[in-house]
N, C-alpha and C. Protein backbone atom coordinates (compact mmCIF):
# COMPACT_ATOMS: atom_id res chain seq x y z
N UNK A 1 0.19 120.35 -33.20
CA UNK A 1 -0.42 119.45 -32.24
C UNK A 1 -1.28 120.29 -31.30
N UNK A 2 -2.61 119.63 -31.17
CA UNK A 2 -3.30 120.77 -30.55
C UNK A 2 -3.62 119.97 -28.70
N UNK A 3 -3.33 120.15 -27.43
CA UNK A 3 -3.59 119.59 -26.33
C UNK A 3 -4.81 118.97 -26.31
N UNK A 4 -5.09 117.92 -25.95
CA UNK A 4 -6.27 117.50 -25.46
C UNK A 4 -6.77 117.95 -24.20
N UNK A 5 -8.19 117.62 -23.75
CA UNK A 5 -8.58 118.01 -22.36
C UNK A 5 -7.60 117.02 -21.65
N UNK A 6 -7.53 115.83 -22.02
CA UNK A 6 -6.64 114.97 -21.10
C UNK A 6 -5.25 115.30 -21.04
N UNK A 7 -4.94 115.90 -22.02
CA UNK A 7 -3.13 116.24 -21.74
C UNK A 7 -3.20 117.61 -21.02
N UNK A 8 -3.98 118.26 -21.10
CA UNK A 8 -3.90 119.71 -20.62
C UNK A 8 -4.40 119.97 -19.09
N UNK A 9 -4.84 119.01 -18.40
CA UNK A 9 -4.89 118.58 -16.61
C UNK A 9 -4.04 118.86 -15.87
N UNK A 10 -2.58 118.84 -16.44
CA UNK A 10 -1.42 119.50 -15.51
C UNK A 10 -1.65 121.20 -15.73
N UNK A 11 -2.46 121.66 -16.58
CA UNK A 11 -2.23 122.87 -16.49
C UNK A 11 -3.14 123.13 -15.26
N UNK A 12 -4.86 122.53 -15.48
CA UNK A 12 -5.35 122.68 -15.44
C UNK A 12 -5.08 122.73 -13.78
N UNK A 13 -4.75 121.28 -13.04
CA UNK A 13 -4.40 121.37 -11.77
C UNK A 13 -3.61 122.36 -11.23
N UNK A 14 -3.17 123.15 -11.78
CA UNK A 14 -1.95 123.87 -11.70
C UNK A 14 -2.96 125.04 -10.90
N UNK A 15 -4.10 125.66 -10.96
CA UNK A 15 -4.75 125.93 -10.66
C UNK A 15 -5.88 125.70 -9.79
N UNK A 16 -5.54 126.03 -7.94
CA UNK A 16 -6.45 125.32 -7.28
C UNK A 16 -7.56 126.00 -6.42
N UNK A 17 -7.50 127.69 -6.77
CA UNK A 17 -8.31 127.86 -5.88
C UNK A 17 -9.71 128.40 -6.53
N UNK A 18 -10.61 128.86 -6.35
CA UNK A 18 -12.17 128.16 -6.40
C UNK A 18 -12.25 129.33 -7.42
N UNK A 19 -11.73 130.36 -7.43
CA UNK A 19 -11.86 131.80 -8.11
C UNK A 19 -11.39 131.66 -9.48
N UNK A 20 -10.23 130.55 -9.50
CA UNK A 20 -9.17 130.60 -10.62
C UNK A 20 -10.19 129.57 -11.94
N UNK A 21 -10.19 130.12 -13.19
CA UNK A 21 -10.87 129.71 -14.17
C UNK A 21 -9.53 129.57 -15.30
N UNK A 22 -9.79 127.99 -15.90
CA UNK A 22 -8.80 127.81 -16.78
C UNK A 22 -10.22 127.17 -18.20
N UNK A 23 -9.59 128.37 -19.39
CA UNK A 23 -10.37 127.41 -19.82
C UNK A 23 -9.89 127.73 -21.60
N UNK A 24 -10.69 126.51 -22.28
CA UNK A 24 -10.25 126.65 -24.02
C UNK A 24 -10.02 127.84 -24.76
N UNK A 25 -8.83 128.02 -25.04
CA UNK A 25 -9.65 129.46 -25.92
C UNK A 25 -8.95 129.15 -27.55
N UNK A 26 -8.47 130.35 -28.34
CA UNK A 26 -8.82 129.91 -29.71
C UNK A 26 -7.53 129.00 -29.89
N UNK A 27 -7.61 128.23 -31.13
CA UNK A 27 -6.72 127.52 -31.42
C UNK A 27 -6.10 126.69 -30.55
N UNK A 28 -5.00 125.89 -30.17
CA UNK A 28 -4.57 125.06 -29.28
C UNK A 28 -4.54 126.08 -27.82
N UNK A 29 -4.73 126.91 -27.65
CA UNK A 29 -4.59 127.93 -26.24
C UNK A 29 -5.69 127.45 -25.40
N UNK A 30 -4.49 128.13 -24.37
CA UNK A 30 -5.72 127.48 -22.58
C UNK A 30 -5.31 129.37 -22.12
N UNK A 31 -6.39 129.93 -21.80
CA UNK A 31 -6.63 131.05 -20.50
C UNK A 31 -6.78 130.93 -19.46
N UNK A 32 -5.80 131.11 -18.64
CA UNK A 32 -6.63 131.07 -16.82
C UNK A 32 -6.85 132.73 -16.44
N UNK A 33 -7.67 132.51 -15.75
CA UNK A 33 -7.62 134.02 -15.06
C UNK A 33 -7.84 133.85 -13.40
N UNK A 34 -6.57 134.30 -13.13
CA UNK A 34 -6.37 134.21 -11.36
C UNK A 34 -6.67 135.70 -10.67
N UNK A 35 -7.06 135.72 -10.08
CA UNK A 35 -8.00 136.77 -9.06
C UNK A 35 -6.47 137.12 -8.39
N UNK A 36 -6.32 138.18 -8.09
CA UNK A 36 -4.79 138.48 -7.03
C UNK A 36 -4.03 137.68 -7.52
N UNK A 37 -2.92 138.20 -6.96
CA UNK A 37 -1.29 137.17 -7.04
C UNK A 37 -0.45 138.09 -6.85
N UNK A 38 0.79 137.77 -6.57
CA UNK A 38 2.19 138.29 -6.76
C UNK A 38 2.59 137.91 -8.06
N UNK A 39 2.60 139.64 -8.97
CA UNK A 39 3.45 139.39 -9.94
C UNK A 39 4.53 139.19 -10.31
N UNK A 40 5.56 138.75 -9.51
CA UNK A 40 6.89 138.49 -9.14
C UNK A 40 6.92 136.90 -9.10
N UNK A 41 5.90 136.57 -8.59
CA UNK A 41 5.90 135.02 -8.63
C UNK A 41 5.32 134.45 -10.11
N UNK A 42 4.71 134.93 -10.92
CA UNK A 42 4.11 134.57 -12.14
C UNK A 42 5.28 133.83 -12.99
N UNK A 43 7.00 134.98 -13.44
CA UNK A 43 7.50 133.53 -14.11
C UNK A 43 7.61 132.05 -13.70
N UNK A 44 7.88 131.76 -12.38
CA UNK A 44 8.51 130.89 -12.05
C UNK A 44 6.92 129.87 -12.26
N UNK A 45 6.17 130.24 -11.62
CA UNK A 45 4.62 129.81 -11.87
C UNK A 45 4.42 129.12 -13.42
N UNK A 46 4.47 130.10 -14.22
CA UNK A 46 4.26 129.39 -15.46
C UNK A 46 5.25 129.14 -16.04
N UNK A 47 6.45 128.41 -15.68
CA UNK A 47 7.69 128.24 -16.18
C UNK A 47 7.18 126.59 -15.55
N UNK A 48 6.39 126.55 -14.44
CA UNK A 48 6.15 125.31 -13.69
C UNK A 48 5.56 124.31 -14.50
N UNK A 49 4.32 125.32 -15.06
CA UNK A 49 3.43 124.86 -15.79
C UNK A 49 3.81 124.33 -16.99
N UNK A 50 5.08 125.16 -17.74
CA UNK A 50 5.21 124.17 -18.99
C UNK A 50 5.93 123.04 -18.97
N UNK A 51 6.74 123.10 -17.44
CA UNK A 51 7.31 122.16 -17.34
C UNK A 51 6.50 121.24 -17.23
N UNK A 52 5.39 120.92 -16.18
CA UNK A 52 4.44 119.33 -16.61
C UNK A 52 3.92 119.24 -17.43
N UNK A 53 3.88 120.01 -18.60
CA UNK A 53 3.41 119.65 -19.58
C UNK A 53 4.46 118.47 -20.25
N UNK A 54 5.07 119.28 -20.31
CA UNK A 54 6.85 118.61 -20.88
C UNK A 54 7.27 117.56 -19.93
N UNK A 55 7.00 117.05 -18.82
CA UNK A 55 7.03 116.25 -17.88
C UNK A 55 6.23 114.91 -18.49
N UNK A 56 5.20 115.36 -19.33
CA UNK A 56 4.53 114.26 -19.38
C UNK A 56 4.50 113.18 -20.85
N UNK A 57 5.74 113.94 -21.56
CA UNK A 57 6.36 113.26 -22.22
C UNK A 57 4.90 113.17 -23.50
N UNK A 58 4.60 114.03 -23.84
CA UNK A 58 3.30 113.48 -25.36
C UNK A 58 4.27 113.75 -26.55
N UNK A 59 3.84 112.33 -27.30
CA UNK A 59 4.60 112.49 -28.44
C UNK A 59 4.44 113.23 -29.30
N UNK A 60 5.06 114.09 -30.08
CA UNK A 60 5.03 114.65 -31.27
C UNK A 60 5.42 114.55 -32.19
N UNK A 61 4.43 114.55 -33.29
CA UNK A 61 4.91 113.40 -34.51
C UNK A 61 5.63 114.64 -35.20
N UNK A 62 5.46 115.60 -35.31
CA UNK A 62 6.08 116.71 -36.25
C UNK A 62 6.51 117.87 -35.47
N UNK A 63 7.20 118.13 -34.39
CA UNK A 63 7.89 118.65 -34.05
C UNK A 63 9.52 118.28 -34.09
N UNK A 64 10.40 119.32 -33.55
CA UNK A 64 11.67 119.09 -33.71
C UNK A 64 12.05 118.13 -32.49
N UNK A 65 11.77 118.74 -32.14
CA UNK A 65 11.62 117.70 -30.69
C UNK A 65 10.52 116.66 -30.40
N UNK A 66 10.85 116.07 -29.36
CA UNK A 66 10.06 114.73 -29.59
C UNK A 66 8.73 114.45 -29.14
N UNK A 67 8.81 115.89 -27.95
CA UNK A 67 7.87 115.80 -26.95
C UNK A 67 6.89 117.44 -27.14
N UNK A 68 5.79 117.26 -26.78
CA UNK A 68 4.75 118.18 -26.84
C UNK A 68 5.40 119.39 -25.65
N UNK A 69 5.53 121.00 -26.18
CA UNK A 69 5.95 121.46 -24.99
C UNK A 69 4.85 122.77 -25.49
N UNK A 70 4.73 123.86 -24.18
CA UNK A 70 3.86 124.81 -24.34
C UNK A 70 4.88 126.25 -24.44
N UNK A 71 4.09 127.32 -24.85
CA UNK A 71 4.43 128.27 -24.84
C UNK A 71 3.55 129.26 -23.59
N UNK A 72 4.16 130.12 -22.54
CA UNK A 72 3.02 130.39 -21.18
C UNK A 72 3.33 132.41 -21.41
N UNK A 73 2.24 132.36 -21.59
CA UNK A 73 2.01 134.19 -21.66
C UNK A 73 1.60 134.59 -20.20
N UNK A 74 2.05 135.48 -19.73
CA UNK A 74 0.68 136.38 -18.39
C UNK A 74 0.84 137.70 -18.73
N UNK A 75 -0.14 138.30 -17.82
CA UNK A 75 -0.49 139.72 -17.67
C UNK A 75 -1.26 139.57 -16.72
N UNK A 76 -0.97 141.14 -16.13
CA UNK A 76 -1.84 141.29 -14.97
C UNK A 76 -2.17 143.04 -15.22
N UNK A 77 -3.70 143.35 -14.39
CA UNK A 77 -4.33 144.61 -14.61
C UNK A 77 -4.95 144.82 -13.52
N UNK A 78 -4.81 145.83 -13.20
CA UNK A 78 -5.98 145.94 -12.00
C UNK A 78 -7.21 146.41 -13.13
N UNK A 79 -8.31 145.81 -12.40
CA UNK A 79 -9.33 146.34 -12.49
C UNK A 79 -10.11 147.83 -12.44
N UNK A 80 -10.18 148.66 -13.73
CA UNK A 80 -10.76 150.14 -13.81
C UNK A 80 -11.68 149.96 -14.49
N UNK A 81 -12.84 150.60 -14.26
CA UNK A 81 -14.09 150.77 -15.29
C UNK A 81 -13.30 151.41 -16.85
N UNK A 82 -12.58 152.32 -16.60
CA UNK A 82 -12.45 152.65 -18.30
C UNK A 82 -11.34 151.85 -18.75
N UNK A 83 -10.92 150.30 -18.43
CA UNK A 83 -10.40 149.51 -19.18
C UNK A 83 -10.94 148.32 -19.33
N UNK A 84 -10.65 147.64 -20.75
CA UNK A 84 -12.14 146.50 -21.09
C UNK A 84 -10.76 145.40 -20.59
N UNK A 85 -11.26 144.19 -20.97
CA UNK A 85 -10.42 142.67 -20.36
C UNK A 85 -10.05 142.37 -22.08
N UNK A 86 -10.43 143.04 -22.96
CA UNK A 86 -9.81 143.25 -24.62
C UNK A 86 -8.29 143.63 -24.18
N UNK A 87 -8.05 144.86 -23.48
CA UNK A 87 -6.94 144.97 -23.16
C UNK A 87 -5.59 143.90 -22.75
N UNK A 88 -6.30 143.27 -22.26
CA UNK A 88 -5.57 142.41 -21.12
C UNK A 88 -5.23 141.20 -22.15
N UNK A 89 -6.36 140.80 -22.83
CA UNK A 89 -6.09 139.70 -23.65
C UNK A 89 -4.89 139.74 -25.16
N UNK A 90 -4.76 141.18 -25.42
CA UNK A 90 -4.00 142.07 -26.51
C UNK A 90 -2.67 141.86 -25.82
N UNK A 91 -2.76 141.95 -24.42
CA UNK A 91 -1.10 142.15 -23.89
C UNK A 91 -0.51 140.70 -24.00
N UNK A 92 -1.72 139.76 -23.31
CA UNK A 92 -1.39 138.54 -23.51
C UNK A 92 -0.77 137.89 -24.72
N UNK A 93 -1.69 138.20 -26.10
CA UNK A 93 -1.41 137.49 -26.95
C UNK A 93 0.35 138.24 -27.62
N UNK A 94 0.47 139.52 -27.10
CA UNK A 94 1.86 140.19 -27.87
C UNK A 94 3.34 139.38 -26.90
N UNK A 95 2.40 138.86 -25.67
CA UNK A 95 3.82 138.42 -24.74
C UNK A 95 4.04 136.76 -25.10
N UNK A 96 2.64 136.21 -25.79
CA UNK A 96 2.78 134.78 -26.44
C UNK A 96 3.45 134.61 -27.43
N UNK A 97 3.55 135.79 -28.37
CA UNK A 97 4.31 135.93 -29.51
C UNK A 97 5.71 135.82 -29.21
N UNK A 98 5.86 136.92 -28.23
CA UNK A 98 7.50 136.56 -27.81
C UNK A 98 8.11 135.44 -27.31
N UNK A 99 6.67 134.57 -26.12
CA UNK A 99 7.45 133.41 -25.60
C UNK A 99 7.38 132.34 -27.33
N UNK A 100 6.83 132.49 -27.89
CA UNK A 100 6.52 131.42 -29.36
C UNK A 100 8.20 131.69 -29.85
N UNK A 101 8.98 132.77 -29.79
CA UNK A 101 9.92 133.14 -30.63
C UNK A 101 10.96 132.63 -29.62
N UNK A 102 11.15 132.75 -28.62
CA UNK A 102 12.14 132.25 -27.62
C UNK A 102 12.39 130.89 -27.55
N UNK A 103 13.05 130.04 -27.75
CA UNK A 103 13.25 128.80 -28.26
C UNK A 103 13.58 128.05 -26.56
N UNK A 104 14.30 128.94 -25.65
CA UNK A 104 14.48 128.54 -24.52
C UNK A 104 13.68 129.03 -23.32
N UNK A 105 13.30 130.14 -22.96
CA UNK A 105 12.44 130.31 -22.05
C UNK A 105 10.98 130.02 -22.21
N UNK A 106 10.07 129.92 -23.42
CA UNK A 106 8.96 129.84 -23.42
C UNK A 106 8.08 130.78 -22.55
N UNK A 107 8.39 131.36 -21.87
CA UNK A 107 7.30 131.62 -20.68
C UNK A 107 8.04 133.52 -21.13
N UNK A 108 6.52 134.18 -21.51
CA UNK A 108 7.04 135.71 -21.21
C UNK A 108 5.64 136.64 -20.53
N UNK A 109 6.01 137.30 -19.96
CA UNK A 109 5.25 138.19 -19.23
C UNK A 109 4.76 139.89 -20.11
N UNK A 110 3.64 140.27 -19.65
CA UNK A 110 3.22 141.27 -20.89
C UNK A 110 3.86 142.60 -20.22
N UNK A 111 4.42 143.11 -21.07
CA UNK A 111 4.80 144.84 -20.68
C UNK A 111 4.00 145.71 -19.97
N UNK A 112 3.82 146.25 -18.98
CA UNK A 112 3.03 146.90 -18.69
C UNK A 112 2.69 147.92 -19.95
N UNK A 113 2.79 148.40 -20.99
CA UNK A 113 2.73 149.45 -21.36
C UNK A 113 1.27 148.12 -22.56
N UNK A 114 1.88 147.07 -22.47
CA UNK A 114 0.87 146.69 -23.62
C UNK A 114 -0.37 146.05 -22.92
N UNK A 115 -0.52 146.35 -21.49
CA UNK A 115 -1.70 146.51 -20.91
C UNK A 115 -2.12 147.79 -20.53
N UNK A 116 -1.77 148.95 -21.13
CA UNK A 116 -2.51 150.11 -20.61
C UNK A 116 -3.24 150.61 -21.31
């Protein structure tokens, strides 16, 4: 099941300040990229986020479950000229893999080591 723009608005709101960019990327995936934050606050953040997804009850015709739920990756980097945003997106997709495999948390955060 792939989100629509209309089902994917709770993510999207989830995100309010003017800097923060949420947007399509490959396959059923959404990217935001937030400017600053506390990385301490990030699980609970996107633990939020899959919850309205899952809040909003979309049916799923071929899942085990009944309802449409997400899987939520982050990473965070500071900004260096000799590191590309390839990086960042590599850490992402290895910490999506893990939340995809976790049947109960969904939500995993990238290692620092697989952003360096």
């Amino acid at each position: 099941y792939t989100l629509s723009l209309h089902d994917a608005l709770p993510i999207c709101a989830s995100f309010k300040r003017g800097a923060d960019v949420v947007v399509r990327w490959e396959g059923g995936c959404f990217l935001a990229l937030v400017r600053s934050g506390d990385l301490a606050l990030v699980p609970a953040f996107a633990g939020s986020i899959a919850q309205k997804v899952l809040d909003q009850r979309i049916h799923h015709p071929r899942a085990t479950r009944r309802f449409v739920s997400v899987n939520v990756a982050a990473a965070s980097l500071n900004p260096v000229a000799e590191k590309s945003c390839d990086i960042l997106v590599q850490g992402v997709m290895r910490a999506l893999q893990r939340a995809k495999g976790d049947r109960e948390g969904r939500v995993a955060i990238a290692r620092p080591e697989e952003v360096s």
